[in-house]
N, C-alpha and C. Protein backbone atom coordinates (compact mmCIF):
# COMPACT_ATOMS: atom_id res chain seq x y z
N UNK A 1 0.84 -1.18 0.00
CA UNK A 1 0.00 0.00 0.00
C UNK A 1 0.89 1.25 0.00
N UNK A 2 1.13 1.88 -1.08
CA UNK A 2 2.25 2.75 -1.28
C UNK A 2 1.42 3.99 -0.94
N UNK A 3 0.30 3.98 -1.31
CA UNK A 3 -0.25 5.34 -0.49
C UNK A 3 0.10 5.64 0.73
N UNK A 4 -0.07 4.67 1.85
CA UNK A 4 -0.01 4.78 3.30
C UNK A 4 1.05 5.61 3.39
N UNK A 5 2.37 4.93 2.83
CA UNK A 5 3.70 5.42 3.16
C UNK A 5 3.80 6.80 2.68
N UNK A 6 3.28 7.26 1.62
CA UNK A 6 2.67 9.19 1.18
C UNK A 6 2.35 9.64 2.44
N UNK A 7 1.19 8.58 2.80
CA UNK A 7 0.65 9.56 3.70
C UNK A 7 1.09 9.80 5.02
N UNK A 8 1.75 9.06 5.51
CA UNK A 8 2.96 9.25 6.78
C UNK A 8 4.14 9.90 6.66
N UNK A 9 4.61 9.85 5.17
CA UNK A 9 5.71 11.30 4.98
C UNK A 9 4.83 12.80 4.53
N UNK A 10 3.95 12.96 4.30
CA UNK A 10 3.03 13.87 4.65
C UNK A 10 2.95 14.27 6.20
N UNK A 11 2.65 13.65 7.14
CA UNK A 11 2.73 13.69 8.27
C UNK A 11 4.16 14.22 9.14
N UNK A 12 4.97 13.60 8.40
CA UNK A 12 6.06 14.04 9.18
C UNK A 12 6.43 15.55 8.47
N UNK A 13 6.00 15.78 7.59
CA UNK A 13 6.47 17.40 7.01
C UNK A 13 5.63 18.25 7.78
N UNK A 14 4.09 18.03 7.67
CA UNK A 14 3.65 18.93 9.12
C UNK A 14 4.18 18.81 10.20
N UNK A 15 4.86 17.56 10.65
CA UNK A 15 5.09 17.59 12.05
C UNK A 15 6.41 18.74 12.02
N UNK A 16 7.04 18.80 11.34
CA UNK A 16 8.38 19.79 11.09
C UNK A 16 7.73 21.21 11.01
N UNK A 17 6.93 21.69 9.88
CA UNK A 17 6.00 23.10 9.69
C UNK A 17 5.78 23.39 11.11
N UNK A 18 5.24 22.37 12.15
CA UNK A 18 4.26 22.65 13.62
C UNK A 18 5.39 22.86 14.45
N UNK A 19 6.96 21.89 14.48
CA UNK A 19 7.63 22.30 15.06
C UNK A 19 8.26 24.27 15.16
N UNK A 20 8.49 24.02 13.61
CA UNK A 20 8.84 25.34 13.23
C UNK A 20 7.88 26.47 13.66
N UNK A 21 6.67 26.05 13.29
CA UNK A 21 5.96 27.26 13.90
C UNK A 21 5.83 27.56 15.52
N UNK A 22 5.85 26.40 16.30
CA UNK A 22 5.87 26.57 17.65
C UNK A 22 6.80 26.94 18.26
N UNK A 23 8.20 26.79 17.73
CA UNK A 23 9.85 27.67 18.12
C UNK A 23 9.59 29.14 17.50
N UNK A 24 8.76 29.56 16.45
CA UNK A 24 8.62 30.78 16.33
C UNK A 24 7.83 31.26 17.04
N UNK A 25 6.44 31.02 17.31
CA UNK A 25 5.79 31.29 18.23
C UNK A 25 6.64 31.80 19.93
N UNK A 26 6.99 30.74 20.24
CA UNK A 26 7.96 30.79 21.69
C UNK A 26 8.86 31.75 21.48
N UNK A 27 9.74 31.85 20.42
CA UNK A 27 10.44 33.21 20.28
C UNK A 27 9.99 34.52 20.09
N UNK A 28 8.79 34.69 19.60
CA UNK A 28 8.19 36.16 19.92
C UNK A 28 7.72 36.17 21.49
N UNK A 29 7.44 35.20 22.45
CA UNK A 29 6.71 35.22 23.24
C UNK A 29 8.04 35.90 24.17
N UNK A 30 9.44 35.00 24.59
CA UNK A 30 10.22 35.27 25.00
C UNK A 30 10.78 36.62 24.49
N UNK A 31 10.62 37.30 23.47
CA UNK A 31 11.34 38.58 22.86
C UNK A 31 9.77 39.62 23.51
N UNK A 32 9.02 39.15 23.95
CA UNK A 32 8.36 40.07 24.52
C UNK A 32 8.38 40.33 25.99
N UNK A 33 8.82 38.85 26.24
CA UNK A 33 9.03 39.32 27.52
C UNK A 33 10.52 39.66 28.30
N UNK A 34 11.08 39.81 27.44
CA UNK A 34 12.66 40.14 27.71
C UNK A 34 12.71 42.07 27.32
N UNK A 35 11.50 42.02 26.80
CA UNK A 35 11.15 43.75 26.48
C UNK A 35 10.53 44.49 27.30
N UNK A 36 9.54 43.75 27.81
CA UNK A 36 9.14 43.93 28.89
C UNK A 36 9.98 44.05 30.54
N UNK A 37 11.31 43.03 30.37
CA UNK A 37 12.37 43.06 31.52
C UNK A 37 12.87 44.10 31.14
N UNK A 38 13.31 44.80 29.83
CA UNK A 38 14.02 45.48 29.92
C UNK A 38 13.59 46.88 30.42
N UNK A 39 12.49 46.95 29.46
CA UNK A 39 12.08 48.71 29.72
C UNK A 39 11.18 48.94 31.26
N UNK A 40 10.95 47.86 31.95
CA UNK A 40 10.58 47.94 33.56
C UNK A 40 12.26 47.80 33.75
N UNK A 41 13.20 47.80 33.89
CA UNK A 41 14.57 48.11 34.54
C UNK A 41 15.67 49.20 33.68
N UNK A 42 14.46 50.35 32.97
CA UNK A 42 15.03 51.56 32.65
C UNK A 42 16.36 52.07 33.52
N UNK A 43 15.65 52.62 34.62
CA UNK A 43 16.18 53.28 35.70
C UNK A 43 17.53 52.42 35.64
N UNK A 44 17.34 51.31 36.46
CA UNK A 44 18.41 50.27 36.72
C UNK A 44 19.80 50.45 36.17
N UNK A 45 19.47 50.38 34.45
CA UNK A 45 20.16 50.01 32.93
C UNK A 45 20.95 51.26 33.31
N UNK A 46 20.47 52.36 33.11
CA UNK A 46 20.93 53.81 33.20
C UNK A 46 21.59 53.88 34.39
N UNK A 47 21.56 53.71 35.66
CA UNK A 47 22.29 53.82 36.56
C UNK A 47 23.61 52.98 36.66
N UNK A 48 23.54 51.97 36.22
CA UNK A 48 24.95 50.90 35.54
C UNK A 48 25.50 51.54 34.58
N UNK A 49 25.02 51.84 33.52
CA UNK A 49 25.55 52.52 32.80
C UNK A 49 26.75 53.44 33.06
N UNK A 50 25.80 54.46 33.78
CA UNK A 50 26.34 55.24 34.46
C UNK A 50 27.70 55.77 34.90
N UNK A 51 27.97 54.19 36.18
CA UNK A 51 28.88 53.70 36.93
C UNK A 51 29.62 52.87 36.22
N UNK A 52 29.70 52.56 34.78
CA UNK A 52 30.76 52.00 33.81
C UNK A 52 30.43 50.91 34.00
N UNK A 53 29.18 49.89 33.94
CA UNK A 53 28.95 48.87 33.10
C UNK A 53 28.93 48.82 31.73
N UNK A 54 29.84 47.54 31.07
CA UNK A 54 29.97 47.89 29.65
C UNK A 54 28.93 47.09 29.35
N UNK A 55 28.30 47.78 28.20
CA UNK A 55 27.04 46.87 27.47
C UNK A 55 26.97 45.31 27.30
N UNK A 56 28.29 44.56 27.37
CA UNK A 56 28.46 43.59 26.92
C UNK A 56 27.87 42.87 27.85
N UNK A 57 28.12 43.16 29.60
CA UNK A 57 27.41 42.58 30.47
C UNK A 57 26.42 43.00 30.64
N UNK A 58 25.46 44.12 30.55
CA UNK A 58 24.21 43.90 30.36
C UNK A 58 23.19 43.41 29.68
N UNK A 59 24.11 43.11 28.88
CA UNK A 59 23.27 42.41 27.37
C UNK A 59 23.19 40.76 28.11
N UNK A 60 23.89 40.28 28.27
CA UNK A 60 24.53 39.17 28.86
C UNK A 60 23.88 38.85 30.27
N UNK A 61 23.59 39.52 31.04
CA UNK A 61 22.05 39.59 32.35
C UNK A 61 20.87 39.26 32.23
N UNK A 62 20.97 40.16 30.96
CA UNK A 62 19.35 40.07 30.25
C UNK A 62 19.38 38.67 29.36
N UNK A 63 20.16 38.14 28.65
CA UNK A 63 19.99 36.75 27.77
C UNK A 63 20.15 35.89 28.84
N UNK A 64 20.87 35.85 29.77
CA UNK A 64 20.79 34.91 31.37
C UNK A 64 19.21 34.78 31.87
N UNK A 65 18.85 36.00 31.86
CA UNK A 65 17.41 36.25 32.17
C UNK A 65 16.62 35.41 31.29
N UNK A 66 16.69 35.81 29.95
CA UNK A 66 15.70 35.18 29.42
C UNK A 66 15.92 33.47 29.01
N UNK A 67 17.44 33.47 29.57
CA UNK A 67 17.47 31.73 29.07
C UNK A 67 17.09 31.06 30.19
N UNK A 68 17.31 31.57 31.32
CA UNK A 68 16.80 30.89 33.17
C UNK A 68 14.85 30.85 32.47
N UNK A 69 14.20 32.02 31.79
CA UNK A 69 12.83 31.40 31.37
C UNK A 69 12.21 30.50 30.52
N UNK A 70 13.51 30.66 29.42
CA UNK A 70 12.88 29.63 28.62
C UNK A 70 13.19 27.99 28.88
N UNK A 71 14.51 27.99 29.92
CA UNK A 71 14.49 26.62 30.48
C UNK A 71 13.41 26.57 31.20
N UNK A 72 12.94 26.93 31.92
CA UNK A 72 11.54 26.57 32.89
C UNK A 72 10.63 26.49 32.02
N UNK A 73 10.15 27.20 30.50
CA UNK A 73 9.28 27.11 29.80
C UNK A 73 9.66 25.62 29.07
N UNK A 74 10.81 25.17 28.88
CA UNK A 74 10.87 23.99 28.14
C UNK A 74 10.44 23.03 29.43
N UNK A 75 11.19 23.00 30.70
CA UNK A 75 11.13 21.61 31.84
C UNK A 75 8.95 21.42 31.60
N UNK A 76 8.31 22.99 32.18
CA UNK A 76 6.78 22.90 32.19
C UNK A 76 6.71 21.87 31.08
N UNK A 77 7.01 22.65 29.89
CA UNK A 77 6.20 21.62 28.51
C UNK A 77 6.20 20.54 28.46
N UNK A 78 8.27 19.94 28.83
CA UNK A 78 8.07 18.41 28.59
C UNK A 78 7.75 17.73 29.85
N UNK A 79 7.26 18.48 31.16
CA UNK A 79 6.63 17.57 31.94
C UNK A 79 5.21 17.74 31.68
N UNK A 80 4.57 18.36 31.02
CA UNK A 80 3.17 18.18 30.74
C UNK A 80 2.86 17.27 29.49
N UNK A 81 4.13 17.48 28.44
CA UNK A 81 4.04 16.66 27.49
C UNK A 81 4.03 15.21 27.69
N UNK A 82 4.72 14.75 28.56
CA UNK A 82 5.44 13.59 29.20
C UNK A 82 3.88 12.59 29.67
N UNK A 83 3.67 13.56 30.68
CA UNK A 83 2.27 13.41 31.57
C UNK A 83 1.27 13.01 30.66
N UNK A 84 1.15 13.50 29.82
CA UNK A 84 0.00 13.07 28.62
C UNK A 84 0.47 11.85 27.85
N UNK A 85 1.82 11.74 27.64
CA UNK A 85 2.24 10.81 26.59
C UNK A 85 2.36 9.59 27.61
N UNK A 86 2.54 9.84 28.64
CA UNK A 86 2.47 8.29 29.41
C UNK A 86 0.83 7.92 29.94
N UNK A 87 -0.09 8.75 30.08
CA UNK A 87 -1.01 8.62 30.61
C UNK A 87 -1.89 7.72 29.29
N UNK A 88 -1.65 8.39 28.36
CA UNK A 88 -2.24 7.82 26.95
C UNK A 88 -1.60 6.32 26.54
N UNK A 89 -0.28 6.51 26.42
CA UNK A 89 0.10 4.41 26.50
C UNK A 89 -0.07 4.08 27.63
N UNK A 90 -0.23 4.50 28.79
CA UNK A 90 -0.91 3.59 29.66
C UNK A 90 -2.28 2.97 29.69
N UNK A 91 -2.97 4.20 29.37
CA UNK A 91 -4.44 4.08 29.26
C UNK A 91 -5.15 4.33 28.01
N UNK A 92 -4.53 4.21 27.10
CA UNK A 92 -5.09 4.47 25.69
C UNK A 92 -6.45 5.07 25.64
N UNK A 93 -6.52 6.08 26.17
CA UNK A 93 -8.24 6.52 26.45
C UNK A 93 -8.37 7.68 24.85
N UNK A 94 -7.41 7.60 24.36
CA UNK A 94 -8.12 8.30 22.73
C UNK A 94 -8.17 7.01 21.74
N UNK A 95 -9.52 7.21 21.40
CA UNK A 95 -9.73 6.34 20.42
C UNK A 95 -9.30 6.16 18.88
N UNK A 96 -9.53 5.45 18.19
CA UNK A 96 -9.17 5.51 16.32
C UNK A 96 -10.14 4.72 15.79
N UNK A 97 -10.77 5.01 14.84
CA UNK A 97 -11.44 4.02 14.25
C UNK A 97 -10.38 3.43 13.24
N UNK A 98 -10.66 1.95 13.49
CA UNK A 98 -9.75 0.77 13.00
C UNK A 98 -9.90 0.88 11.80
N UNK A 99 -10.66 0.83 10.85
CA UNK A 99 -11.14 1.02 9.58
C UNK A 99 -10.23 2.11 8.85
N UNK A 100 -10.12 3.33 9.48
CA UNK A 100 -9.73 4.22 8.77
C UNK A 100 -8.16 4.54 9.11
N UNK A 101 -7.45 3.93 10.30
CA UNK A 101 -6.27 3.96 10.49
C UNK A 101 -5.76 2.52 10.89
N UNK A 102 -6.19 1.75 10.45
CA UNK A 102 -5.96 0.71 10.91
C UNK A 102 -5.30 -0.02 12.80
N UNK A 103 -5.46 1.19 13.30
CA UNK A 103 -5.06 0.48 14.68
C UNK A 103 -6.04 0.97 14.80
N UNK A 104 -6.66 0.95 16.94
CA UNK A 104 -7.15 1.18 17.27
C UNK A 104 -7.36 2.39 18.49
N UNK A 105 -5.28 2.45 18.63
CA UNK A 105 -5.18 3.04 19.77
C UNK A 105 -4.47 4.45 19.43
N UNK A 106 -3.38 5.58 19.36
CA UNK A 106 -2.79 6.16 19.37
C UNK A 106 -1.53 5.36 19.98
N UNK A 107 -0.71 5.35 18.71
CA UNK A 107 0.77 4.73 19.32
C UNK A 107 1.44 5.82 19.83
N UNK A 108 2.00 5.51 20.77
CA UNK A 108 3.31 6.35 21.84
C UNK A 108 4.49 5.95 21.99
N UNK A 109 5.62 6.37 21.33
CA UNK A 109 7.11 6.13 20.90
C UNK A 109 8.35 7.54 21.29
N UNK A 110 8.44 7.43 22.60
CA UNK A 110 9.41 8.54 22.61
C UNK A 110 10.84 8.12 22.53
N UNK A 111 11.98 8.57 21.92
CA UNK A 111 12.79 8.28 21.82
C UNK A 111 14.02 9.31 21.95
N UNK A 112 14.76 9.23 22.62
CA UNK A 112 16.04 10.14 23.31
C UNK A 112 16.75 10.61 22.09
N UNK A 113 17.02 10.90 21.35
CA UNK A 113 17.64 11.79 20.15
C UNK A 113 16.73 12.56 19.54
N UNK A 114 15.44 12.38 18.95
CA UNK A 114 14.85 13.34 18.64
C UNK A 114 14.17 14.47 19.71
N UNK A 115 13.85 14.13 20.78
CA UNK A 115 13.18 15.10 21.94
C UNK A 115 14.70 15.81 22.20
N UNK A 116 16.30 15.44 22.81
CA UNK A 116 16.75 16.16 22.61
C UNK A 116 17.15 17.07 21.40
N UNK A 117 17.15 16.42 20.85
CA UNK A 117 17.30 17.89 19.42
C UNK A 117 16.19 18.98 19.56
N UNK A 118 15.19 18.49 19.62
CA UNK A 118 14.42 19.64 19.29
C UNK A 118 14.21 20.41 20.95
N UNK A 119 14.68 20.28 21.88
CA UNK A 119 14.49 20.89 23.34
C UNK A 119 16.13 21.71 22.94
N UNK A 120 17.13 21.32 22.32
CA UNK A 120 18.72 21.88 22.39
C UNK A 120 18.30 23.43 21.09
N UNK A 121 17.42 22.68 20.05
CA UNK A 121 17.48 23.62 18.73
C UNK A 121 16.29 24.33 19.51
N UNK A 122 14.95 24.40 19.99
CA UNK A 122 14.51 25.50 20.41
C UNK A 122 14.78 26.48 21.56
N UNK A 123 16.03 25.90 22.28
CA UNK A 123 16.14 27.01 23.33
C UNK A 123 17.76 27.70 22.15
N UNK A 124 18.03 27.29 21.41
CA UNK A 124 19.19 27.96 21.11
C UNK A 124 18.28 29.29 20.06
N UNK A 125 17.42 28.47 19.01
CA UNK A 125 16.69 29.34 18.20
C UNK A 125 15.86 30.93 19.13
N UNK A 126 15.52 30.46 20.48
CA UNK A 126 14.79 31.34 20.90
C UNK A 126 16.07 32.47 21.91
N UNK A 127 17.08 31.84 22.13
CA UNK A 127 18.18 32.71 22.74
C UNK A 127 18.43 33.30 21.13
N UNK A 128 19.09 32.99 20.30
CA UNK A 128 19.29 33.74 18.98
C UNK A 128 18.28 34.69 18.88
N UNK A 129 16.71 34.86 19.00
CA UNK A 129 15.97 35.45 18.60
C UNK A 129 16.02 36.60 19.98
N UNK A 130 16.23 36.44 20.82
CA UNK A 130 16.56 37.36 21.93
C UNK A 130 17.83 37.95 21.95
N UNK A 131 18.35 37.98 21.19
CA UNK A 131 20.03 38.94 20.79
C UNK A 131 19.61 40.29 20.49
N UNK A 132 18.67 40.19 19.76
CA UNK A 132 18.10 41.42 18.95
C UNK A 132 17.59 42.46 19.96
N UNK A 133 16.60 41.77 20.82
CA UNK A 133 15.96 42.95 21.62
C UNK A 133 16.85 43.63 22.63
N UNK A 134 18.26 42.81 23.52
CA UNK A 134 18.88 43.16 24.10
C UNK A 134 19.83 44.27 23.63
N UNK A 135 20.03 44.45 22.21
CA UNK A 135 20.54 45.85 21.70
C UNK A 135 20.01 47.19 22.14
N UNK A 136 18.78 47.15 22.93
CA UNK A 136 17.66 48.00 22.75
C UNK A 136 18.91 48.65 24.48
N UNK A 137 19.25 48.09 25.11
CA UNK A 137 20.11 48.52 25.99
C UNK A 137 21.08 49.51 25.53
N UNK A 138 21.63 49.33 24.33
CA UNK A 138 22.82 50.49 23.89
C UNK A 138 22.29 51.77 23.82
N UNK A 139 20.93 51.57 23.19
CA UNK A 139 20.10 52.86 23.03
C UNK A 139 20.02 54.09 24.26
N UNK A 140 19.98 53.05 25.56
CA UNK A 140 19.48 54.09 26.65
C UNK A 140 20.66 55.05 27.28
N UNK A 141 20.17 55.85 27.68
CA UNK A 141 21.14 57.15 27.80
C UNK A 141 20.84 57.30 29.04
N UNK A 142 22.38 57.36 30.06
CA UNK A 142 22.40 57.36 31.20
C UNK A 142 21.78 58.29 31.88
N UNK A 143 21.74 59.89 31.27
CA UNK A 143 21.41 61.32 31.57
C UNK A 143 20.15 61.19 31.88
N UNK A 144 19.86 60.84 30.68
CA UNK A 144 17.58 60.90 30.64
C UNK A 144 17.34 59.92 32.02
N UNK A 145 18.03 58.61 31.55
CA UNK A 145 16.65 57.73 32.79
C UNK A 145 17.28 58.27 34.04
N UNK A 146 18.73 58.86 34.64
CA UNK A 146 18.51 58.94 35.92
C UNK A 146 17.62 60.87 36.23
N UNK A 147 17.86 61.40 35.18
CA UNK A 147 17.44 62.80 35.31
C UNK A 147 16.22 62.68 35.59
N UNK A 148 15.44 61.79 34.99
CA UNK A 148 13.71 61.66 35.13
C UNK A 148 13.43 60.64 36.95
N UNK A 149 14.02 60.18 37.21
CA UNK A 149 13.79 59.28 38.84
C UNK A 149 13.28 60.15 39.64
């Protein structure tokens, strides 16, 4: 049945599109909230500044910052992911009609090389995508944010 086999490499190209879109997704989410760290620690930025912090380490606080979140955002996922994926081969409680997929259950196959790749490539993709906003630090001018406190 040479169709089948179409239709399971079909499957795996969405599964790649869904990956891709969900590391993009997570990277705007984290670049918002690393924008949000930044411009609530105006004052802060400017007062380091100030006192001769060089940009390099503030930039470098802030990607610390946002990589300490997106590890906790990856541990949440794959223990919720986990939780579902064992609860389901344990208890196969989603159904299939046999007819149209020929099993009956949802198969569950996790395997240690692909979950790490894609937990190593989305926290690196979403630190890469947080380089950008941390520039937004060079911008600020020591004068203004402490003149305005």
């Amino acid at each position: 049945m040479p169709a089948l086999y179409d239709w399971i490499d079909m499957l795996d190209g969405n599964t790649l599109l869904l990956l891709c879109i969900m590391a993009i997704v997570a990277g705007f989410t984290a670049i918002t909230g690393i924008l949000v760290m930044i411009l609530g620690r105006t004052r802060m930025i400017g007062l380091l500044k100030a006192l001769g912090t060089p940009q390099t380490t503030l930039r470098t606080v802030f990607l610390v910052l946002g990589g300490n979140i997106v590890l906790r955002g990856l541990l949440w996922g794959n223990l919720i992911a986990f939780t579902i994926a064992f609860t389901e081969w344990k208890f196969r409680f989603i159904a299939l009609d046999p007819t149209n997929y020929y099993i009956s259950y949802v198969p569950i196959r996790v395997t240690a090389i692909p979950w790490i790749t894609v937990n190593i490539s989305t926290f690196v993709i979403v630190l890469l995508m947080l380089y950008l906003p941390t520039r937004i630090i060079s911008h600020i001018k020591p004068a203004e944010t402490i003149r305005f406190s």
